[in-house]
Protein backbone atom coordinates (compact mmCIF):
# COMPACT_ATOMS: atom_id res chain seq x y z
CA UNK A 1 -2.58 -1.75 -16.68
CA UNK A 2 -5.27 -0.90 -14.46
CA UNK A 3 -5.41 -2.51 -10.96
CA UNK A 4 -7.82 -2.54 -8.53
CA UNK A 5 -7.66 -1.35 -4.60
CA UNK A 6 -7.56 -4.64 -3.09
CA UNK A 7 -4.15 -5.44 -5.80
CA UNK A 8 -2.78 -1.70 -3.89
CA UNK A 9 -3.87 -2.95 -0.64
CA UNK A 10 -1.39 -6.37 -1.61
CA UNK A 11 1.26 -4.12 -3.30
CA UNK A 12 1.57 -1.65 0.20
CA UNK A 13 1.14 -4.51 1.87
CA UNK A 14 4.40 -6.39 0.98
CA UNK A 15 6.63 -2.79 0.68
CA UNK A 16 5.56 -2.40 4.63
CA UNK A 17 7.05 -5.72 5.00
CA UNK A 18 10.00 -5.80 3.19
CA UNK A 19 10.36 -2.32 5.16
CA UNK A 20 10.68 -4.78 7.95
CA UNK A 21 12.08 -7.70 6.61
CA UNK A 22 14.09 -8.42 4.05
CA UNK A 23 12.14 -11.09 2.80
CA UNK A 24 8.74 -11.72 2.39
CA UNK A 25 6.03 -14.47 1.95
CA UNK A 26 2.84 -15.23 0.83
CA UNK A 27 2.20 -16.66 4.42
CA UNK A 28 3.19 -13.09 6.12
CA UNK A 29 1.00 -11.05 3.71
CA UNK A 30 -2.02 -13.20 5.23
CA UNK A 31 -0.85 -12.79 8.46
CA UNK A 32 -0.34 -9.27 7.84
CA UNK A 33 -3.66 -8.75 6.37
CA UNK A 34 -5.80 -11.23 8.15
CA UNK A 35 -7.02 -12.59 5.01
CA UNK A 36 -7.31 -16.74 4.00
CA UNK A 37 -3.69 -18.63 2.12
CA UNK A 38 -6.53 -18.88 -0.30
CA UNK A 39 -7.35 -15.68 -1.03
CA UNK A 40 -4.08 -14.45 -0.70
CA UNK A 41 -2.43 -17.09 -3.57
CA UNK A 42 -5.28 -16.16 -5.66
CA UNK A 43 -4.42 -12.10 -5.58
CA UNK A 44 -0.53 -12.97 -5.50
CA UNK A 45 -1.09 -14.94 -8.74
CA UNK A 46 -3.25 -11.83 -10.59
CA UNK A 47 -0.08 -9.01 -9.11
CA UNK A 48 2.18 -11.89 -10.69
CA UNK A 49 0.08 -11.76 -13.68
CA UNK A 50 -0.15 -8.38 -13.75
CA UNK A 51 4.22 -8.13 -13.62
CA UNK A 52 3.68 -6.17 -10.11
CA UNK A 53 5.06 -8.94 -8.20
CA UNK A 54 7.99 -12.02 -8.93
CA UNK A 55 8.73 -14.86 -6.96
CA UNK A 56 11.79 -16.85 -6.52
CA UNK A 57 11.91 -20.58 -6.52
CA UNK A 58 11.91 -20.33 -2.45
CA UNK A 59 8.32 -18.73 -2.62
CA UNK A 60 9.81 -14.81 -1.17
CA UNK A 61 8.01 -12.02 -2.48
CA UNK A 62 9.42 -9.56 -4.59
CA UNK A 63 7.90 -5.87 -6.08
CA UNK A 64 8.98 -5.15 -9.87
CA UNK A 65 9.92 -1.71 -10.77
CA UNK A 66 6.36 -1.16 -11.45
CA UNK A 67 4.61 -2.72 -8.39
CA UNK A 68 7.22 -1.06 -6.24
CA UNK A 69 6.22 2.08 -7.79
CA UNK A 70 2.41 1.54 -7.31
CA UNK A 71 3.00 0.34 -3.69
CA UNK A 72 5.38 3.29 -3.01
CA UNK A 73 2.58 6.06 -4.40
CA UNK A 74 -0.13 4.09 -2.30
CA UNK A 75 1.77 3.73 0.97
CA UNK A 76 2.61 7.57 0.34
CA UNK A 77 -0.74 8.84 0.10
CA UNK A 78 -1.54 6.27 2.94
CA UNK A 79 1.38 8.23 5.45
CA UNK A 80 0.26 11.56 4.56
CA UNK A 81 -2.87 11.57 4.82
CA UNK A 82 -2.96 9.61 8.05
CA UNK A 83 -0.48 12.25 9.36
CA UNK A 84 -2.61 15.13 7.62
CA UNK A 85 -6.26 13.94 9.08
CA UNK A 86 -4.86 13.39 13.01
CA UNK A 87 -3.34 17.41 12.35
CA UNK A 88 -6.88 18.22 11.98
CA UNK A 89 -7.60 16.61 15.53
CA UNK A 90 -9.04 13.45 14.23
CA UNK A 91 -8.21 10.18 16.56
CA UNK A 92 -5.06 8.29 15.38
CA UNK A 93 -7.28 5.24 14.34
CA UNK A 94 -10.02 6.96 12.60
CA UNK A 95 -7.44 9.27 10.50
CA UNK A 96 -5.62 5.39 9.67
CA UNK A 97 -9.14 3.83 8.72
CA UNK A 98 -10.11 6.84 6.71
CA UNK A 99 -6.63 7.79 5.10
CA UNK A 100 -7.10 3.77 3.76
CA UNK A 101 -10.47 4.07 1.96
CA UNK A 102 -8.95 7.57 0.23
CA UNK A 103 -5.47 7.03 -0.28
CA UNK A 104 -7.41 4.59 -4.04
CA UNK A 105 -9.43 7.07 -5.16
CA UNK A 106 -8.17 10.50 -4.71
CA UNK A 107 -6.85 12.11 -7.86
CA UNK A 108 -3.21 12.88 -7.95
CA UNK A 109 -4.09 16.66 -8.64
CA UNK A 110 -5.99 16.99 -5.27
CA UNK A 111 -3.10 14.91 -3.45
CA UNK A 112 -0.63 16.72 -4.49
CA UNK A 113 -2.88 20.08 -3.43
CA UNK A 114 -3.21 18.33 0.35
CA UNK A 115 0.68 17.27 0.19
CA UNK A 116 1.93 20.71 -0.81
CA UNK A 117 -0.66 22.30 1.54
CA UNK A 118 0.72 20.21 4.46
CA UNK A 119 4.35 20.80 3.44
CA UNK A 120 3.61 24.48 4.01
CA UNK A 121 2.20 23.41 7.79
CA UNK A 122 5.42 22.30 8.67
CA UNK A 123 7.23 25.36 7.90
């Protein structure tokens, strides 16, 4: 199934808070995000929908293998190319804001050209 940027945006969303938390709510991803319960419920339902996310009967948030996966690959390209872009001397911010809008719509063969490229910087 195909999902769209705003269902990665949830998906990295809830991994960076479980990275902090061990549990997770609907009421923290719209904190997190600065987005309306509303609108939040509504995209939590489609991920559900979708079997990216689960809930248990207490409301906490959990990723299924596959949105875990997803949120994992997104939050990846999100890290790297934050990292890669402030390298190149761009401000911390701008490389964040940037690294966002690209992380959904670069190809993996180009990624993977940029993550291999940067490995190669580190050596």
């Amino acid at each position: 199934m195909h999902i769209q940027e705003s269902g990665e945006m949830y998906l990295e969303t809830i991994l960076i808070l479980l990275k902090k938390s061990s549990t997770v709510r609907a009421i923290d991803v719209s904190e997190y995000m600065g987005y309306s319960k509303p609108s939040v419920s509504r995209a939590i339902g489609l991920l559900k929908d979708g079997g990216f996310v689960v809930t248990d009967r207490d409301g906490f948030l959990s990723l299924t293998d596959a949105g875990r996966e997803l949120a994992e690959k997104t939050y990846e390209r999100h890290t790297l190319l934050t990292d890669f872009f402030i390298k190149l001397g761009v401000n911390k911010d701008t490389a964040a804001e940037d690294a966002c809008k690209i992380e959904h719509d670069i190809s993996d063969e180009t990624f993977e050209a940029i993550k291999k490229y940067a490995s190669l910087e580190k050596e």
